[in-house]
C-alpha atoms as a PDB file:
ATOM      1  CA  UNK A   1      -7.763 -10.518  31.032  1.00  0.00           C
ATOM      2  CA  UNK A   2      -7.438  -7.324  29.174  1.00  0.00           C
ATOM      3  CA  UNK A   3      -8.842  -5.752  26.316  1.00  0.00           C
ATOM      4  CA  UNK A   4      -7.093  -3.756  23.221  1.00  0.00           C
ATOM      5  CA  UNK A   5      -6.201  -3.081  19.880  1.00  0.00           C
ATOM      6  CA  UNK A   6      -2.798  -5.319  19.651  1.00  0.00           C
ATOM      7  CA  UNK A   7      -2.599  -5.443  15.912  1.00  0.00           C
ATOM      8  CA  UNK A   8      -3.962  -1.525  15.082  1.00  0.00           C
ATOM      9  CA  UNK A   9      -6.458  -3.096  12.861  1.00  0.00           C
ATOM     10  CA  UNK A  10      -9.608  -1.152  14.935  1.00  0.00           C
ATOM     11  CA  UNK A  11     -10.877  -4.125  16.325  1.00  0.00           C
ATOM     12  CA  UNK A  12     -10.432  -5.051  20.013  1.00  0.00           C
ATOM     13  CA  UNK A  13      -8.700  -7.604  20.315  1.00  0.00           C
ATOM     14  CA  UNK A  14      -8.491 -10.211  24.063  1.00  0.00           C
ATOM     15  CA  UNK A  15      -5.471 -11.223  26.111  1.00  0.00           C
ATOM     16  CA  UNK A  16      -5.637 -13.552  28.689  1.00  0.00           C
ATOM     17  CA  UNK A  17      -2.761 -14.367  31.408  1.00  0.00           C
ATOM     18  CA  UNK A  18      -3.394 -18.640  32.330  1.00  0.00           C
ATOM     19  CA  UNK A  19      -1.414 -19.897  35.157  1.00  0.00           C
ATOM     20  CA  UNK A  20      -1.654 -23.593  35.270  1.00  0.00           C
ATOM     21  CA  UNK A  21       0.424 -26.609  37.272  1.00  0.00           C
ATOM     22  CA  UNK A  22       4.195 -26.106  38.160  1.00  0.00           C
ATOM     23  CA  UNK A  23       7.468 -26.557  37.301  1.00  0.00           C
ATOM     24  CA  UNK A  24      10.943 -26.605  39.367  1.00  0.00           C
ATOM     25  CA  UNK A  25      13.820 -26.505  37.995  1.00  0.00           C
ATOM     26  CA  UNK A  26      16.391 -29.659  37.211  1.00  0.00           C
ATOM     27  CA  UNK A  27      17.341 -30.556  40.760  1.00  0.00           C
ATOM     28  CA  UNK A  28      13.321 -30.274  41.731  1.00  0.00           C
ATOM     29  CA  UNK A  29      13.741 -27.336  43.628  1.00  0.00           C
ATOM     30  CA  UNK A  30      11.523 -24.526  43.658  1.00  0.00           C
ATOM     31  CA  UNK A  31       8.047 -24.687  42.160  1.00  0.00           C
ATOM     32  CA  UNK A  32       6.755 -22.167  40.363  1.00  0.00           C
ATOM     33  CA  UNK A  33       3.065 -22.172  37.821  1.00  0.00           C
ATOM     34  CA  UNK A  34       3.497 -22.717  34.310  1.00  0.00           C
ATOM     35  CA  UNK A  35       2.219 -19.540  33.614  1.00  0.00           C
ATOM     36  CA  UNK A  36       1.042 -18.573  29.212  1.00  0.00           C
ATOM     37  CA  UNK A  37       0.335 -15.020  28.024  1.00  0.00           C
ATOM     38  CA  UNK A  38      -2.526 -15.976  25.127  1.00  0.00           C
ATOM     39  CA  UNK A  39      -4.046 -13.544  22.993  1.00  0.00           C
ATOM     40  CA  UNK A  40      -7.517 -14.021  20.485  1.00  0.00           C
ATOM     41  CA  UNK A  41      -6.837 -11.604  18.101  1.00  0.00           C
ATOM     42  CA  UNK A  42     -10.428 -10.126  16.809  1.00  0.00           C
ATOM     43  CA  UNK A  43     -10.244 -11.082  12.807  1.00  0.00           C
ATOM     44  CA  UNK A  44     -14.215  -9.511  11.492  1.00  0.00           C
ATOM     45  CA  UNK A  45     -16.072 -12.950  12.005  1.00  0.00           C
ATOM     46  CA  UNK A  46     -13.889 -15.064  14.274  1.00  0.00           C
ATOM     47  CA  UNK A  47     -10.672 -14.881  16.815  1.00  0.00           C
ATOM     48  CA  UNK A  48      -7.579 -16.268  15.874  1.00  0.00           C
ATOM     49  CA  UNK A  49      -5.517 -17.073  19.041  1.00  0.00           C
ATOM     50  CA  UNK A  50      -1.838 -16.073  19.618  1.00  0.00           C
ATOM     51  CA  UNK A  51       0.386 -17.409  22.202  1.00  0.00           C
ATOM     52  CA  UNK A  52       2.293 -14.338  23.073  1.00  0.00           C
ATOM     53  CA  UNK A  53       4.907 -16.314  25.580  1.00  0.00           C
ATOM     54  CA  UNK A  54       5.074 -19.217  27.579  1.00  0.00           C
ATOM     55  CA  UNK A  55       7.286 -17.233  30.402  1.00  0.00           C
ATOM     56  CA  UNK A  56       4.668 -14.756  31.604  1.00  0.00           C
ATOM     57  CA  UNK A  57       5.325 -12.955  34.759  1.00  0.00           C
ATOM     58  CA  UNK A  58       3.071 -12.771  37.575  1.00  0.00           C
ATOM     59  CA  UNK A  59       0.395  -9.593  36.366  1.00  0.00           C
ATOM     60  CA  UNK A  60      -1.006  -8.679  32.691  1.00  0.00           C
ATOM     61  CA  UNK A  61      -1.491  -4.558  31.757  1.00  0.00           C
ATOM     62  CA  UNK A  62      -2.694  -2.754  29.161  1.00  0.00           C
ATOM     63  CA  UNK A  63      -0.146  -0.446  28.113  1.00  0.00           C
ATOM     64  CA  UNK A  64      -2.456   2.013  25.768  1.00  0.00           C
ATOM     65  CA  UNK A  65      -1.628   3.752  22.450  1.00  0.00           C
ATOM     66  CA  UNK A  66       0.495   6.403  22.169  1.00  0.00           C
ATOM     67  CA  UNK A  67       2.238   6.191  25.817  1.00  0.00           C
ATOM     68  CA  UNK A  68       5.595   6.516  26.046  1.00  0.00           C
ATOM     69  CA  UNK A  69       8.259   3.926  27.775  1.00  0.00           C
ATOM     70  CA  UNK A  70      11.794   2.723  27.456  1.00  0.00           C
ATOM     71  CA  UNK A  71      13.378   0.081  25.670  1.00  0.00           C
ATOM     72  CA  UNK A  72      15.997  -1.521  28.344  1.00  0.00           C
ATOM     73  CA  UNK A  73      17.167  -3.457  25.611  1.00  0.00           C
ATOM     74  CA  UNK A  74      18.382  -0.601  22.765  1.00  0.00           C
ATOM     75  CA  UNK A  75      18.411   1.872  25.633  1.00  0.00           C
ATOM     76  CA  UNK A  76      15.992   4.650  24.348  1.00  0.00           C
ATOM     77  CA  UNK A  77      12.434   6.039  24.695  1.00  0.00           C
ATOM     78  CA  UNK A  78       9.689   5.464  22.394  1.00  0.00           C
ATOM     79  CA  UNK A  79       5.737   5.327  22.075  1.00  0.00           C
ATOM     80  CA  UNK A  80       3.263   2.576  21.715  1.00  0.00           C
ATOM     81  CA  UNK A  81       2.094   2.281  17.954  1.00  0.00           C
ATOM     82  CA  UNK A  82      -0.800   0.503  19.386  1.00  0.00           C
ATOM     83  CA  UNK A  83      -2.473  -0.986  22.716  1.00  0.00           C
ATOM     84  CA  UNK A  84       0.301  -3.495  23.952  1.00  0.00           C
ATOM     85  CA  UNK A  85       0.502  -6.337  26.062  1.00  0.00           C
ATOM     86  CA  UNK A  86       2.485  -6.043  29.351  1.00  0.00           C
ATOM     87  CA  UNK A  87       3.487  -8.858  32.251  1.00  0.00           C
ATOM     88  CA  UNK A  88       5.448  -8.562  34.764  1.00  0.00           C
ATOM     89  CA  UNK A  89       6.768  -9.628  38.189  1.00  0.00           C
ATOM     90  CA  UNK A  90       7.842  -7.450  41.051  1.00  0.00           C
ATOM     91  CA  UNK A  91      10.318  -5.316  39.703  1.00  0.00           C
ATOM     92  CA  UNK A  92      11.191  -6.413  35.797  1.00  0.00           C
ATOM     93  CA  UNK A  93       8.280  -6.709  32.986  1.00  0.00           C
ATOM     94  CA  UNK A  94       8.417  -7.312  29.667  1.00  0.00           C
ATOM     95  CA  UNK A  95       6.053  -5.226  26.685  1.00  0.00           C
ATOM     96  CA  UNK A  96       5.104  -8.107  23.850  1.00  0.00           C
ATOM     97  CA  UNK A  97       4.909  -5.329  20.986  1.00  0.00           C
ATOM     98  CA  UNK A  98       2.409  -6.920  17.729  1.00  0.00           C
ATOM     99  CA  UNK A  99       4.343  -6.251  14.780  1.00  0.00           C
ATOM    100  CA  UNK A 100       5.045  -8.114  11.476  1.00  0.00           C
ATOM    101  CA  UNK A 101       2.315 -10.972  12.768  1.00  0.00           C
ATOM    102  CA  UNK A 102       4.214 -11.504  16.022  1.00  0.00           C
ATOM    103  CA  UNK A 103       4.502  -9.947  19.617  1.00  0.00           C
ATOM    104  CA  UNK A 104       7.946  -8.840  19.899  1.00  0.00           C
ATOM    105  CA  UNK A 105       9.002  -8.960  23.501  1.00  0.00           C
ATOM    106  CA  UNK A 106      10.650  -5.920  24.426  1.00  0.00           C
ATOM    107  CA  UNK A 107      11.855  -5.208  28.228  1.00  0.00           C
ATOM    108  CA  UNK A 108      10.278  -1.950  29.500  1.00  0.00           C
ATOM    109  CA  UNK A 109      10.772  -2.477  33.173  1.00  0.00           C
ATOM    110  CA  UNK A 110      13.830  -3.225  35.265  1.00  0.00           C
END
């Protein structure tokens, strides 16, 4: 679970990383959790919850604020408008960016 500002509305908001029963893939090899990136986004008197993604990686970070990362994807540097939600497994993670009433997933680690 971590804690932040997703939508830059000055209320912390929750996101929690839920791993739950498997999957393999069509010839039933491999098995792997089913694993959900869900987010309760703090609106004054109540939550509203956001599923982020249903192909979450293995961890969940808070990437504050302000930091700066890279955008894999458009291939440039840029800074956090607000906390952000990051998951990722060994060597590749994905940001999921809250803009427009979504989290954009953006790939920030390769």
């Amino acid at each position: 679970m971590i804690r932040g500002d997703f939508d830059g509305d000055g209320r912390i908001d929750v996101a929690v990383l839920i791993q739950h029963g498997v999957s393999s893939d069509d010839r039933g090899l491999g098995a792997w959790p089913n694993t959900y990136i869900v987010a309760f986004l703090n609106c004054r008197s109540r939550y509203r919850m956001v599923i982020v993604t249903k192909e979450a990686g293995a961890s969940l970070l808070l990437m504050h604020k302000g930091a700066s990362d890279y955008d894999y994807d458009s291939q440039c540097n840029f800074k956090y408008a607000n906390d952000t939600i990051f998951s990722g497994m060994g060597m590749g993670g994905t940001s999921y960016i809250f803009k427009n009433g979504y989290f954009r997933p953006v790939v920030t680690s390769d």
